[in-house]
N, C-alpha and C. Protein backbone atom coordinates (compact mmCIF):
# COMPACT_ATOMS: atom_id res chain seq x y z
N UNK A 1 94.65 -196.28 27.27
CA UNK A 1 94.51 -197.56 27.91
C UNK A 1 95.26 -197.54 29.24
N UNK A 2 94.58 -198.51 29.82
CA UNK A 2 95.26 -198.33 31.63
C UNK A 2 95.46 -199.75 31.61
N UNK A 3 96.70 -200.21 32.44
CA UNK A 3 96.29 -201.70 32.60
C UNK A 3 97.45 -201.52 34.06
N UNK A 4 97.14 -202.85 34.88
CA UNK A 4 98.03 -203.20 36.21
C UNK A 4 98.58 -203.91 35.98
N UNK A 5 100.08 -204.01 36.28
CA UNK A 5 101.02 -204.76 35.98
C UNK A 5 101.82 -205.51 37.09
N UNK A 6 102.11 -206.17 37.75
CA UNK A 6 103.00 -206.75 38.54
C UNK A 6 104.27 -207.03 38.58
N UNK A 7 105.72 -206.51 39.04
CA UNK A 7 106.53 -207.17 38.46
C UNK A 7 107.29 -207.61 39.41
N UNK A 8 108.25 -208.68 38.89
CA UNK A 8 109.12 -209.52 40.20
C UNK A 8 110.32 -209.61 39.80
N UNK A 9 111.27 -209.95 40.64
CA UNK A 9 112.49 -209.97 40.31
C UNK A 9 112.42 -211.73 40.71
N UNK A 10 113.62 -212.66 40.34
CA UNK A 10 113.60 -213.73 40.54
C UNK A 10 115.13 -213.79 40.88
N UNK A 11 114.85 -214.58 42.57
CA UNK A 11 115.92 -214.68 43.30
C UNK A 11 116.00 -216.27 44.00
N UNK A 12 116.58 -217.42 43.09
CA UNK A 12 117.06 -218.80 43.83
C UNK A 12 115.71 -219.33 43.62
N UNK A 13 114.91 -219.00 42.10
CA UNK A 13 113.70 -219.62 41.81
C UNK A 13 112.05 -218.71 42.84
N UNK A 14 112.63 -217.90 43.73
CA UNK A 14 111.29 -217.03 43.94
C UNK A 14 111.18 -216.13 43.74
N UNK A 15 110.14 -215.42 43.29
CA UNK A 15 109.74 -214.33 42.72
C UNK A 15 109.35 -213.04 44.26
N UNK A 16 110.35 -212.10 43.76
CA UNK A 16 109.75 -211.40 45.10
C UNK A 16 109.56 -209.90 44.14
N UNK A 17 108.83 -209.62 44.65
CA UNK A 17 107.69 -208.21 44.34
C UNK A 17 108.47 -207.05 44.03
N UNK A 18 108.95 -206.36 43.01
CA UNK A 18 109.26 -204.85 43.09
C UNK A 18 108.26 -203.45 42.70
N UNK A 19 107.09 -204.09 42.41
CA UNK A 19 105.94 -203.16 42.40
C UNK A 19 106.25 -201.89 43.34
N UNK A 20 106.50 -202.09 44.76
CA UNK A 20 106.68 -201.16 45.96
C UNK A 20 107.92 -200.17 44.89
N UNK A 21 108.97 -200.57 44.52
CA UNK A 21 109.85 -199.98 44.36
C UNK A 21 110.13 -199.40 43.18
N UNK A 22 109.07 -199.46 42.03
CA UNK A 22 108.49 -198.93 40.95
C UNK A 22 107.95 -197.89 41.13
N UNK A 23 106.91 -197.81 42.17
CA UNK A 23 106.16 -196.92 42.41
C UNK A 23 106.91 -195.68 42.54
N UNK A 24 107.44 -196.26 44.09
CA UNK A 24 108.57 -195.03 44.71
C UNK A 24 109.36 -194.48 43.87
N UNK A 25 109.84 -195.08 42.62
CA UNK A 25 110.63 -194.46 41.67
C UNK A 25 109.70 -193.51 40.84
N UNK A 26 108.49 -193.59 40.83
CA UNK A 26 107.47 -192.47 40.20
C UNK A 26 107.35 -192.89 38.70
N UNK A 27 107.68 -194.13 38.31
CA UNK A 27 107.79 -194.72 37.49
C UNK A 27 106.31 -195.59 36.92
N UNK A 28 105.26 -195.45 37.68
CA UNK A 28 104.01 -196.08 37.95
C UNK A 28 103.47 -195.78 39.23
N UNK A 29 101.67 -195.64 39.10
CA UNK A 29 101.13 -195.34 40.16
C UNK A 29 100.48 -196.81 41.20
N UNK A 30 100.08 -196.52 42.24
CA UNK A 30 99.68 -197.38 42.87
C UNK A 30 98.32 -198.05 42.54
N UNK A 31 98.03 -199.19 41.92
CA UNK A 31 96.42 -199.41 42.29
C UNK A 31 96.45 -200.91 42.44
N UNK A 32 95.80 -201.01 43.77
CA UNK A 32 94.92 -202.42 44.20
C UNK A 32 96.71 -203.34 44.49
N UNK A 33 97.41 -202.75 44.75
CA UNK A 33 99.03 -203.58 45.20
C UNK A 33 99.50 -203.95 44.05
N UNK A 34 99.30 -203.26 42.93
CA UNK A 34 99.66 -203.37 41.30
C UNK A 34 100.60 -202.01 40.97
N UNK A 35 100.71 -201.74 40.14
CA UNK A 35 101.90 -201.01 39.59
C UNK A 35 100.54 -200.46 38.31
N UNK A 36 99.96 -198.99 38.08
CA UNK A 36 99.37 -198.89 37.40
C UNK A 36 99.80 -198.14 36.06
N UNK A 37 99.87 -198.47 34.62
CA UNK A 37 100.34 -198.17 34.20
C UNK A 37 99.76 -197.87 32.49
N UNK A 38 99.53 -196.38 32.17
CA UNK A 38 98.44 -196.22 31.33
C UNK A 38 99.63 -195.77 29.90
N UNK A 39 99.02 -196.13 28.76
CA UNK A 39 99.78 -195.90 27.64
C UNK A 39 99.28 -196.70 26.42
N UNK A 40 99.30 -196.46 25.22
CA UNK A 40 99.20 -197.46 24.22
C UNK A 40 99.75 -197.80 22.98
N UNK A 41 99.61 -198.60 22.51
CA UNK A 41 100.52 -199.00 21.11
C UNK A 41 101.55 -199.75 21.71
N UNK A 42 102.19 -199.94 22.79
CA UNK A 42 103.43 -200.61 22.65
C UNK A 42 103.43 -201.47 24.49
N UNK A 43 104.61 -201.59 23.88
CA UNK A 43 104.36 -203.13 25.22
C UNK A 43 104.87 -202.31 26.73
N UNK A 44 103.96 -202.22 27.50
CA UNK A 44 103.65 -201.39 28.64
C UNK A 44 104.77 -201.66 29.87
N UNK A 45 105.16 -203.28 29.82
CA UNK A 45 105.53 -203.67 30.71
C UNK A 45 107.27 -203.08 30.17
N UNK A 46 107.64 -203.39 29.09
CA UNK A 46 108.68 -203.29 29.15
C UNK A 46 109.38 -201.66 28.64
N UNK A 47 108.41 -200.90 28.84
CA UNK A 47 108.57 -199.60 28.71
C UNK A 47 108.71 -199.16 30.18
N UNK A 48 107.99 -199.76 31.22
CA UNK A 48 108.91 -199.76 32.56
C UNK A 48 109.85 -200.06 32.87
N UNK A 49 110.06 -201.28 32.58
CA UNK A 49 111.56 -201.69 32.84
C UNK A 49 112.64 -201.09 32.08
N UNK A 50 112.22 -200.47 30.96
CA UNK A 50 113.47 -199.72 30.35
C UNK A 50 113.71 -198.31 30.98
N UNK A 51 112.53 -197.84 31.40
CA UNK A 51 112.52 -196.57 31.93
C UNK A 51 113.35 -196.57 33.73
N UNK A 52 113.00 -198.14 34.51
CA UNK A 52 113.49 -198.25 35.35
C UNK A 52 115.64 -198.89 35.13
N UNK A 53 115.62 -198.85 33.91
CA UNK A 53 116.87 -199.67 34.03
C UNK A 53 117.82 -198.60 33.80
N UNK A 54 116.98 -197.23 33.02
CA UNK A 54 117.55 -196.14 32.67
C UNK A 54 117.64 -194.96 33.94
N UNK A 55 116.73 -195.33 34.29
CA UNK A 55 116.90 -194.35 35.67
C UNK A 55 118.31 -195.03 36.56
N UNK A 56 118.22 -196.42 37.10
CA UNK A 56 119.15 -197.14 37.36
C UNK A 56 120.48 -197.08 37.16
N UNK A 57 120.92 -197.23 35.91
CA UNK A 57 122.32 -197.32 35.14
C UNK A 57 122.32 -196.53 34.04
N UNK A 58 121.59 -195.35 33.91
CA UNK A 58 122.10 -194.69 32.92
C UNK A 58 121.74 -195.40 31.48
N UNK A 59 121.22 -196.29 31.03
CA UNK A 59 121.37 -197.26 30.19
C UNK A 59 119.60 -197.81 30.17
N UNK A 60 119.11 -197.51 29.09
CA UNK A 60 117.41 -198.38 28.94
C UNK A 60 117.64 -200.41 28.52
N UNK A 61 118.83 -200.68 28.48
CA UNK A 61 119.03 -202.04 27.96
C UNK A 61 119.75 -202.62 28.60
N UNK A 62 119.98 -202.57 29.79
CA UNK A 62 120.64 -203.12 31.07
C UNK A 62 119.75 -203.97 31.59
N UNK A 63 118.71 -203.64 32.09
CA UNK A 63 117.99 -204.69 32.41
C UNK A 63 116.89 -205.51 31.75
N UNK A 64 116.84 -206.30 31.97
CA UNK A 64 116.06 -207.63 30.64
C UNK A 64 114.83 -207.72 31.30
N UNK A 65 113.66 -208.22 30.87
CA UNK A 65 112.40 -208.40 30.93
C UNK A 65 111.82 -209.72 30.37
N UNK A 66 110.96 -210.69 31.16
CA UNK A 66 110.17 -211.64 30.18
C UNK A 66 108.84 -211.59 30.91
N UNK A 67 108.26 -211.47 30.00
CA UNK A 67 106.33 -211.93 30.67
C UNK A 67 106.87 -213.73 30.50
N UNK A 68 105.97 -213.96 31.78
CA UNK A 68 105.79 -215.38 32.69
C UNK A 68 103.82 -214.89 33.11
């Protein structure tokens, strides 16, 4: 399964884009200004963010995640 994902960080109530900076981390490919991201059985989005929080800090549970 393939699906595009978007993700944002939330700063003083706006959401600004880290898709760009997902990518660059090689963490997800580019498609259509999405974050593309193929895998299945388990929750896609937050298998990035653990993978990005681990690259980050050493640590997959540092950074938190909610679908909005």
């Amino acid at each position: 399964m393939y699906r595009h994902i978007d993700f944002f960080v939330i700063v003083e109530n706006t959401p600004i884009s880290i898709n760009r900076d997902i990518i660059k981390l090689g963490l997800a490919t580019e498609k259509k200004e999405s974050c593309g991201v193929s895998g299945c059985g388990m929750d896609m989005g937050f298998s990035v963010v653990s993978n990005l929080s681990q690259k980050l800090f050493n640590d997959y549970k540092i950074i938190k995640h909610e679908w909005i």
